[in-house]
Protein backbone atom coordinates (compact mmCIF):
# COMPACT_ATOMS: atom_id res chain seq x y z
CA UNK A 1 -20.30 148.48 217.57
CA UNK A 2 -18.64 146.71 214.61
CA UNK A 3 -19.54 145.73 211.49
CA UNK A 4 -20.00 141.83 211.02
CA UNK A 5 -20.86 140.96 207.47
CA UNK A 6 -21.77 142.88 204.18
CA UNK A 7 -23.84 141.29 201.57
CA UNK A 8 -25.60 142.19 198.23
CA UNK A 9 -28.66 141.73 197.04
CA UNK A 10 -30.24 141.68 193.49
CA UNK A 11 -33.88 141.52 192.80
CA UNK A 12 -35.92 141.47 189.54
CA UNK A 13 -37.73 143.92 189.18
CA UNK A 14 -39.16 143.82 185.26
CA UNK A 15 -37.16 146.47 183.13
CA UNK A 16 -34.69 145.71 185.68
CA UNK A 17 -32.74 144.61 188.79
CA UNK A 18 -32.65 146.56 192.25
CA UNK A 19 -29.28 146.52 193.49
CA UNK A 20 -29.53 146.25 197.26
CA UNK A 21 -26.62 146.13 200.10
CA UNK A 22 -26.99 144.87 203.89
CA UNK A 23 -24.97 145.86 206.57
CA UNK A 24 -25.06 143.60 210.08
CA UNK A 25 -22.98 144.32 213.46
CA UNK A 26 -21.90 142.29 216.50
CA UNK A 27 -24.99 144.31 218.25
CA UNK A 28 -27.89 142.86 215.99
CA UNK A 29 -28.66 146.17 214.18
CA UNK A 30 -29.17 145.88 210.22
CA UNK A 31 -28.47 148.77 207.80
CA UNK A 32 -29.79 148.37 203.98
CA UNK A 33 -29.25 150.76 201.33
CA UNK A 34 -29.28 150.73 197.06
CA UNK A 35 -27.22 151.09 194.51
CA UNK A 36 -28.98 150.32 191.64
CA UNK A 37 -27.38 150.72 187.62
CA UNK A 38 -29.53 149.79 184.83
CA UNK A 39 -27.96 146.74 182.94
CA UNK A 40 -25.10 146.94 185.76
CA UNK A 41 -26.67 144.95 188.34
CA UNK A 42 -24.32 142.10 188.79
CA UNK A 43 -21.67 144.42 188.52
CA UNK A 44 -22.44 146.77 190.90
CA UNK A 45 -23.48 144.19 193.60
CA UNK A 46 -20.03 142.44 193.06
CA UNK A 47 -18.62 146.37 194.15
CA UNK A 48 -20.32 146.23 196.77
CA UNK A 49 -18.87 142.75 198.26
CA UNK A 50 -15.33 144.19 197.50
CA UNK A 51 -16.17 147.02 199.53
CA UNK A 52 -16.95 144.66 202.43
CA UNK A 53 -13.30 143.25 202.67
CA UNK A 54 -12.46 146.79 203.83
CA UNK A 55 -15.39 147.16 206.35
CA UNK A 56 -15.91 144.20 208.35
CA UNK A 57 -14.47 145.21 211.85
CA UNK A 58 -15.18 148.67 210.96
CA UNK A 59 -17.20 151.05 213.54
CA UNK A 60 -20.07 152.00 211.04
CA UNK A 61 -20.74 155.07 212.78
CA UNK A 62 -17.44 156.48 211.47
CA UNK A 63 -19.17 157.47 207.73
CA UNK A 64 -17.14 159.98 206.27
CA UNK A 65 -13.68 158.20 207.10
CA UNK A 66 -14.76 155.35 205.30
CA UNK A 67 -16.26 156.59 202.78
CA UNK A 68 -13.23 158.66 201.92
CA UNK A 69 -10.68 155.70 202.66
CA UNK A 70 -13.29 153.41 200.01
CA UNK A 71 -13.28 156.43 197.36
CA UNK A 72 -9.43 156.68 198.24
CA UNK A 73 -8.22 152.84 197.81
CA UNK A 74 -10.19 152.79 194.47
CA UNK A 75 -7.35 154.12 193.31
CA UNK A 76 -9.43 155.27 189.75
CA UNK A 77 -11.50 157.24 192.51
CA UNK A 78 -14.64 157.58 190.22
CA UNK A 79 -16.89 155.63 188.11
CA UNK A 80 -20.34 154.48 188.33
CA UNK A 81 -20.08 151.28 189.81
CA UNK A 82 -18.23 152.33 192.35
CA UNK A 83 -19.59 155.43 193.45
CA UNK A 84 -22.93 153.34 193.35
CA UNK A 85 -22.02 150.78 195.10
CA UNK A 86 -20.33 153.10 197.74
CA UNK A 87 -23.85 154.77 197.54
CA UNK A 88 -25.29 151.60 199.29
CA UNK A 89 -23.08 151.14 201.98
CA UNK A 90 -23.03 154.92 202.89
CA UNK A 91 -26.36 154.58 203.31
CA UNK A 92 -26.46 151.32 204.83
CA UNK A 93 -24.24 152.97 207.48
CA UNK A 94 -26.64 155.83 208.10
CA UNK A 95 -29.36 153.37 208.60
CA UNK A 96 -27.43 151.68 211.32
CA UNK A 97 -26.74 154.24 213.21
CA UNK A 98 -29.73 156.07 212.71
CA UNK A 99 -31.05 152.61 214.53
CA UNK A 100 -28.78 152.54 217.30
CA UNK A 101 -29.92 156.31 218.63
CA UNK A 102 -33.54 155.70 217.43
CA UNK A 103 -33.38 158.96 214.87
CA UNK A 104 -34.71 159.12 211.65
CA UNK A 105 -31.59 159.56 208.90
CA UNK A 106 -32.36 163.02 208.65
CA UNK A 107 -32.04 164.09 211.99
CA UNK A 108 -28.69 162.91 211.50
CA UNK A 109 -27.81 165.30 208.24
CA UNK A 110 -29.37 169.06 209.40
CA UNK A 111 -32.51 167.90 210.98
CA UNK A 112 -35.98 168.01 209.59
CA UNK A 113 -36.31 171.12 206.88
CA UNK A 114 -39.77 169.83 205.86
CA UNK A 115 -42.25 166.96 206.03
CA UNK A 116 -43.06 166.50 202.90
CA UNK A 117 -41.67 166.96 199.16
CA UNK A 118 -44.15 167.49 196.34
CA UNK A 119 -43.52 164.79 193.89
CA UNK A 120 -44.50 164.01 189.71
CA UNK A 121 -44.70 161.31 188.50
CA UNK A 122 -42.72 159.17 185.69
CA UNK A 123 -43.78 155.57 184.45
CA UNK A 124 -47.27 156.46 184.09
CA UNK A 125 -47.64 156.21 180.60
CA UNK A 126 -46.21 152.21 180.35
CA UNK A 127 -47.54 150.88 177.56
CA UNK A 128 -48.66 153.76 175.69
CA UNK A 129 -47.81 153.72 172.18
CA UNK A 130 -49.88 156.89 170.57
CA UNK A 131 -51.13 160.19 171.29
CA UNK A 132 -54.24 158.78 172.63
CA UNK A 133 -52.53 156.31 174.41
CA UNK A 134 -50.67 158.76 176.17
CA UNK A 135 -53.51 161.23 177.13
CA UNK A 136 -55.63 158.16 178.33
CA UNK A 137 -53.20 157.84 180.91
CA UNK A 138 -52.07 161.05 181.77
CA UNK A 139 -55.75 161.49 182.75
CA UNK A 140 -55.28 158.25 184.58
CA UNK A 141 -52.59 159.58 186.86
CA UNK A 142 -53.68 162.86 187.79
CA UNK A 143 -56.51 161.07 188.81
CA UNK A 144 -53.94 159.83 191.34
CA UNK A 145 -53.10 162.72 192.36
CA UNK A 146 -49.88 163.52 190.83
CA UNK A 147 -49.44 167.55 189.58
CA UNK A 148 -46.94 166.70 187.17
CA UNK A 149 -45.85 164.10 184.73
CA UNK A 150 -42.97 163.58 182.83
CA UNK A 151 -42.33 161.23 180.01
CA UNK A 152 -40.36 161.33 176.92
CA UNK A 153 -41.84 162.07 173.56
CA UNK A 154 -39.39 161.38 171.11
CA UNK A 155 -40.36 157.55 169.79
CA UNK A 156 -37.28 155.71 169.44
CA UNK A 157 -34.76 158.83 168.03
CA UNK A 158 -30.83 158.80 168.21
CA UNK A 159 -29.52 162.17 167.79
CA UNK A 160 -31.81 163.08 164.61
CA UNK A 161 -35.48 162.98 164.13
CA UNK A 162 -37.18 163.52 160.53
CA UNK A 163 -40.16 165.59 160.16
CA UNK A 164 -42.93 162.60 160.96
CA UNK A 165 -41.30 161.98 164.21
CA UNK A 166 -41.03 165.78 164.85
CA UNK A 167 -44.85 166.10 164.22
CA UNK A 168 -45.40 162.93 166.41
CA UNK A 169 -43.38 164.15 169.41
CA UNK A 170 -45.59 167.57 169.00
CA UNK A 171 -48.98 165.55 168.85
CA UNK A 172 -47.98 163.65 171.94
CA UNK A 173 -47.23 166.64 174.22
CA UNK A 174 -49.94 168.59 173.02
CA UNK A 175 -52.53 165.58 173.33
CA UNK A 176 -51.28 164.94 177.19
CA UNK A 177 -51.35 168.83 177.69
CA UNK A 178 -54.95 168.91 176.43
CA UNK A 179 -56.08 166.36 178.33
CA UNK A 180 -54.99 167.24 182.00
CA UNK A 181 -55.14 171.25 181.53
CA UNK A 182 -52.87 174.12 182.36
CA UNK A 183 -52.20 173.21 186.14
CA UNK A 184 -50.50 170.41 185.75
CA UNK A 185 -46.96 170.35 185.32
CA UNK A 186 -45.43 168.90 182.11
CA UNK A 187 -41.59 167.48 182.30
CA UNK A 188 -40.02 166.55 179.22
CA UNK A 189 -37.62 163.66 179.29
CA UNK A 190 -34.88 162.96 176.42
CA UNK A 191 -32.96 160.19 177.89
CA UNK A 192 -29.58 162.16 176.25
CA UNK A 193 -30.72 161.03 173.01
CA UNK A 194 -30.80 163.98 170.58
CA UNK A 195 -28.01 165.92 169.32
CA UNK A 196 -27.24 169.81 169.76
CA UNK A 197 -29.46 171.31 167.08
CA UNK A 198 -32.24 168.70 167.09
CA UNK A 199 -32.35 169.14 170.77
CA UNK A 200 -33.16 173.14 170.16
CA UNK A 201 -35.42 172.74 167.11
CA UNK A 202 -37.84 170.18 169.75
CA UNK A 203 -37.42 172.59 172.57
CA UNK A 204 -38.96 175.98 170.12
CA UNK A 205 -41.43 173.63 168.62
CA UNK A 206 -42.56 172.33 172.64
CA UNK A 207 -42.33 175.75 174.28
CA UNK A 208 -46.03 176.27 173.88
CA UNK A 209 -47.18 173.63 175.93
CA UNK A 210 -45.10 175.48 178.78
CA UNK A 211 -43.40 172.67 180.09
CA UNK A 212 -41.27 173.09 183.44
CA UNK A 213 -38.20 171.51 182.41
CA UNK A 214 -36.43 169.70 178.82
CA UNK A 215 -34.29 166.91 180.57
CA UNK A 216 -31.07 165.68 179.16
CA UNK A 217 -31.72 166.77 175.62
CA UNK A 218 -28.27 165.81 174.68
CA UNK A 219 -25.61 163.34 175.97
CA UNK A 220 -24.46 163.66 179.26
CA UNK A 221 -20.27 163.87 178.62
CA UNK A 222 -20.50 167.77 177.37
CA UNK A 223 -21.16 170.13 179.68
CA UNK A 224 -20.16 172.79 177.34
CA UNK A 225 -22.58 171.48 174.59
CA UNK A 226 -25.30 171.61 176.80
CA UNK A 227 -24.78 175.27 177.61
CA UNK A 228 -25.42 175.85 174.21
CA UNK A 229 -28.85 174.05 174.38
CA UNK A 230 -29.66 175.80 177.57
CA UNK A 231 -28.11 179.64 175.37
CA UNK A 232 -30.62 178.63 172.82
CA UNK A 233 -33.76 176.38 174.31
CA UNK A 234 -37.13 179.01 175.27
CA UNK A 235 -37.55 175.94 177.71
CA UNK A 236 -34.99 175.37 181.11
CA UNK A 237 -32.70 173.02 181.13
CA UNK A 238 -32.31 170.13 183.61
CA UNK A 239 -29.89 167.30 184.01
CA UNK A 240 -27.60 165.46 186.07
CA UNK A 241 -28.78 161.87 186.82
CA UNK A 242 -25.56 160.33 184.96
CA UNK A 243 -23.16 163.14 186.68
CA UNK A 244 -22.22 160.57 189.47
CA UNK A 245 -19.26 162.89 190.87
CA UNK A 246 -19.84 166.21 193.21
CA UNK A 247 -16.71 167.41 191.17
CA UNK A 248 -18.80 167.11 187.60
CA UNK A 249 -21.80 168.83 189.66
CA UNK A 250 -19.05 171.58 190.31
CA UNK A 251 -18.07 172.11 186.61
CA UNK A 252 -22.15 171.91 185.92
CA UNK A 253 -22.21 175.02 188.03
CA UNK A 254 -19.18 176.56 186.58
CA UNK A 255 -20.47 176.77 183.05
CA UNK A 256 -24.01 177.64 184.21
CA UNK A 257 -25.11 174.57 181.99
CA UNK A 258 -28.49 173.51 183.45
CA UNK A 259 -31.51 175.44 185.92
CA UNK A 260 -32.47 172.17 187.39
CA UNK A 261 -30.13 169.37 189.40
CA UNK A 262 -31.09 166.22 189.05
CA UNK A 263 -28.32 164.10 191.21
CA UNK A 264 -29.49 160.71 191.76
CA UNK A 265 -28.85 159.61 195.56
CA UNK A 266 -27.84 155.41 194.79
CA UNK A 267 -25.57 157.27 192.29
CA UNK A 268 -23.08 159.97 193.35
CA UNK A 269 -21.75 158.08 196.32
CA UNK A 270 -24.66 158.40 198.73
CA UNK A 271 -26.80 161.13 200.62
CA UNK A 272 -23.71 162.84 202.49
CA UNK A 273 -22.67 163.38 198.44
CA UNK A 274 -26.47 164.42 197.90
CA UNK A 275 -26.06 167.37 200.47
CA UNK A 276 -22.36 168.52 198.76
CA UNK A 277 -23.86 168.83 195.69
CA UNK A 278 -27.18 170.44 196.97
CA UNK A 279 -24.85 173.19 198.76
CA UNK A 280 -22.82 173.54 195.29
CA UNK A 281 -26.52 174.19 193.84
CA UNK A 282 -27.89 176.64 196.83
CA UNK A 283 -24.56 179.26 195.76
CA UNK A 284 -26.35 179.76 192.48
CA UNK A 285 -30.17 179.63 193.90
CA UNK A 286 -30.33 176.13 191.54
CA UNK A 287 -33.28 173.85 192.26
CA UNK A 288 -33.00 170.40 193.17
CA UNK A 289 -34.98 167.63 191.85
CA UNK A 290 -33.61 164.16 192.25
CA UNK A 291 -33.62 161.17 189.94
CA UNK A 292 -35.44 158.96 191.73
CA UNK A 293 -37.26 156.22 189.26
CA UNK A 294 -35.69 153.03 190.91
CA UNK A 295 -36.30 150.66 193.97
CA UNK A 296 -37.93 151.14 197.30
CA UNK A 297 -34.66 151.93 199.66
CA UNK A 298 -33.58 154.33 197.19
CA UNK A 299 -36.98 156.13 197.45
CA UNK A 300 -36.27 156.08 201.37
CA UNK A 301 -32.65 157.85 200.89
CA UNK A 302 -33.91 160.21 198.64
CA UNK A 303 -36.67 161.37 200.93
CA UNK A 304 -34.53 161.61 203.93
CA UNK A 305 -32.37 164.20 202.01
CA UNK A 306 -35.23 165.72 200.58
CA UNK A 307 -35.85 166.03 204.15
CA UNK A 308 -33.16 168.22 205.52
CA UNK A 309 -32.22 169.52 202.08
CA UNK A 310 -33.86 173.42 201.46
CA UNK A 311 -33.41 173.36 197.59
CA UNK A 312 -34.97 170.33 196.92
CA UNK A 313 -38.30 171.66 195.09
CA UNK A 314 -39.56 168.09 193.89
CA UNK A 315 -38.83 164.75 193.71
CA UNK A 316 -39.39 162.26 191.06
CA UNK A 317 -41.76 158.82 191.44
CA UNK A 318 -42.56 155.66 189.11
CA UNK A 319 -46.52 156.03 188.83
CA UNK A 320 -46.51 151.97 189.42
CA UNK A 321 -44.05 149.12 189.96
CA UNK A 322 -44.22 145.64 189.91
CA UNK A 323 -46.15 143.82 192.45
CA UNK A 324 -43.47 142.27 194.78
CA UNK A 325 -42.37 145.84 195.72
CA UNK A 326 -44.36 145.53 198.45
CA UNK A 327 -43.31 142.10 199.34
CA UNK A 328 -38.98 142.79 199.47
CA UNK A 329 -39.66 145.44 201.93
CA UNK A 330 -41.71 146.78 204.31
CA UNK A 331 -41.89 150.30 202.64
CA UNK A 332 -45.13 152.39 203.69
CA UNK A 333 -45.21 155.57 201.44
CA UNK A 334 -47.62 158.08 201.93
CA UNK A 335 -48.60 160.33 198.98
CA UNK A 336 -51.09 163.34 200.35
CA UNK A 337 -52.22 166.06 198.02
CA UNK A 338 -49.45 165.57 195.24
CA UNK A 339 -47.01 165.14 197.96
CA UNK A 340 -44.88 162.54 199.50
CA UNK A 341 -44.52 162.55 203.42
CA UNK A 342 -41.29 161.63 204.90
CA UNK A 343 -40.88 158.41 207.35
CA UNK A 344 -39.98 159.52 210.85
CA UNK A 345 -38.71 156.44 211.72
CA UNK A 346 -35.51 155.81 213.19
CA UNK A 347 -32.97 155.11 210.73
CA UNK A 348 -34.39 155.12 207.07
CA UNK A 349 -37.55 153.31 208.10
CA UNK A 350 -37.39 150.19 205.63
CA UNK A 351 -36.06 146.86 206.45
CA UNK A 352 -35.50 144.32 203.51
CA UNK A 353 -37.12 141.03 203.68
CA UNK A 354 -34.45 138.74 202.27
CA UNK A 355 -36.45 135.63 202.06
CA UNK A 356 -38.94 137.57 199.53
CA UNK A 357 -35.70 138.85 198.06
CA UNK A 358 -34.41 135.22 196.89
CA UNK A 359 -38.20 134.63 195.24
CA UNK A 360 -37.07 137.58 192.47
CA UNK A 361 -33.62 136.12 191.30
CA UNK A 362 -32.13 138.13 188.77
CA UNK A 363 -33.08 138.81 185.34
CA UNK A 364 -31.12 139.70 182.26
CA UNK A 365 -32.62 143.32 181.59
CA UNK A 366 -34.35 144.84 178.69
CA UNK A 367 -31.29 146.98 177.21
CA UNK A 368 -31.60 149.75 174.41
CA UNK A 369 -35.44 150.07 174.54
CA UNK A 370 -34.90 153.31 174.16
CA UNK A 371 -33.82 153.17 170.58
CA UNK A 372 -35.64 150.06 170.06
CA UNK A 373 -39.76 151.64 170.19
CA UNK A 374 -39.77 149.76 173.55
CA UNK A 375 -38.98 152.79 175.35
CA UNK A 376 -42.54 152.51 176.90
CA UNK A 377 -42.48 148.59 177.69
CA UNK A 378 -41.36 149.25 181.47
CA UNK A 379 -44.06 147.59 183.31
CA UNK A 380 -45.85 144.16 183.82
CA UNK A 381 -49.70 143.69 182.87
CA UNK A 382 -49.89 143.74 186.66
CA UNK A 383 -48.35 146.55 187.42
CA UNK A 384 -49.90 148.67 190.63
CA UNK A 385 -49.15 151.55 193.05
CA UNK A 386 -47.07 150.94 195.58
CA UNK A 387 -47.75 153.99 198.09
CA UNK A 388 -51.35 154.77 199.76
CA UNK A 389 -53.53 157.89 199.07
CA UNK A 390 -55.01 159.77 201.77
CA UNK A 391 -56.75 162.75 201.34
């Protein structure tokens, strides 16, 4: 089998673009995967092309040789839109030959650890502005039946907050934590956006609303300024969905920075990278929780490495999406008792519909909304789940 053609794909998808890549061979069989960067989307699917130049004529069950010739010819070796884009086609490749010997993915990484990963849930709050807001729809999606939720509190902060927005970011947690109970699993979200200090002072002031995790209090570049928020923080520490390098995961582990991993599978060069940094994890007995808020063939990768991964505990989920989800791809996800159930079809079980792809062009995305109070603004008016519910 060779490979024939490599393309990119980028599709709207509201607070931004999914980054897909298609792989096709001189025996019919199709391989998709994702790479997608917020506010990189072009960029990243203009990687992925380049990446195709080395490829075509390639066997594509040969996954590791490429993928180290690709990281190799780089010559810089690292960076997010490459190790992205090489996320894609890594995956891509998987898919194919997944295909050709009619295996699920994860047969083809360890075999099948479990059939199912517990998930929470993130994007439930869109649109929520106050307290109120908040709780209204935290009550929402446990109704769902997600056991955890994670959002972030902390308005539209950069690095320092003044006592109204400390008082705010309290009300919100506590109003949420009031309103679905004690067995429901908080997750606080920072989006790297407060500095050392401010980052403790929010994590003492949380800590009675037991939540299971503070994420990315801080920036991502210091690893050694994050130990001292995990030294000082009464709440653990998880991060890693901008370390896009197993190496970074390594020094993560060296300094003992963080009690959750959070590697992001369309980000740190695709789900053979997922598993390196998993084992780096299992040495330490650190938990694995993968970013995973993006597009549907993401979702697919991540839950075939959830699948044959042990220390994966949980695995991330946008509440909603926008309404074409459903319509690019052929996804069929299963959520059952707070849990997601893993495709057993061969390959990764999702095929892209390209025709339905080309009705979503790209859009220019919403950048800084974070710092902007349109942190929350993630979601159309017609916004809807995209998995089924069976009890």
């Amino acid at each position: 089998m060779k490979i024939t053609a490599i393309k990119s794909w980028v599709v709207n998808a509201y607070r931004g673009n999914y980054v897909f890549a298609t792989i096709e061979t001189d025996e019919g069989i199709v391989g998709v995967g994702e790479g997608t960067v917020e506010s990189r989307a072009p960029t990243v699917a203009e990687a992925i092309n380049e990446i195709g130049r080395y490829l075509v004529g390639q066997d594509p069950f040969d996954i590791e040789r490429h993928c180290q010739i690709i990281n190799r010819d780089s010559y810089y070796r690292t960076g997010i839109i490459l190790r992205s884009a090489l996320s894609a086609v890594e995956a891509a490749m998987f898919d194919i030959k997944g295909k050709a010997l009619g295996v699920p993915v994860y047969q083809l990484i360890g075999g099948q650890y479990r059939d199912r990963i517990p998930c929470y849930a993130n994007g439930w709050f869109a649109g929520a502005k106050t307290p109120e807001q908040f709780a209204e729809r935290a009550d929402w999606a446990v109704g769902q039946g997600f056991r955890g939720l994670k959002w972030d509190p902390f308005g539209k902060a950069y690095m320092t907050m003044d006592a109204a927005e400390r008082n705010n970011a309290v009300a919100n947690v506590r109003a949420v934590r009031e309103a679905v109970g004690d067995d429901v699993d908080l997750m606080i979200e920072a989006h790297g956006r407060l500095n050392v200090p401010t980052a403790i002072y929010m994590a003492e002031a949380l800590a009675e609303f037991k939540p299971v995790w503070l994420e990315e209090p801080i920036p991502p570049e210091s690893i050694q300024a994050m130990l001292e928020v995990k030294r000082r923080s009464p709440i653990p520490i998880a991060c890693g969905e901008r370390y896009y390098e197993t190496f970074r995961f390594a020094e993560l582990l060296e300094a003992g920075a963080a009690d959750y991993w959070q590697p992001d599978v369309s980000h740190v060069g695709g789900i053979s990278a997922m598993q390196k940094i998993a084992h780096l994890a299992e040495t330490r007995y650190i938990p694995i929780a993968p970013h995973n808020p993006i597009g549907p063939v993401a979702n697919a990768m991540t839950l075939h490495f959830a699948a044959a991964t042990a220390n994966v505990v949980v695995l991330e989920t946008m509440a909603t999406d926008v309404p074409w989800r459903g319509e690019i791809t052929n996804e069929d996800v299963i959520m059952e008792d707070g849990c997601m159930l893993i495709p057993n079809r061969p390959g990764l079980g999702i095929e892209l519909n390209e025709a339905e792809c080309l009705k979503h062009p790209y859009k220019e995305p919403l950048t800084g909304r974070h710092y902007s109070g349109e942190l929350t603004n993630i979601r159309p008016p017609d916004q809807r789940p995209f998995y089924r519910t069976v009890n």
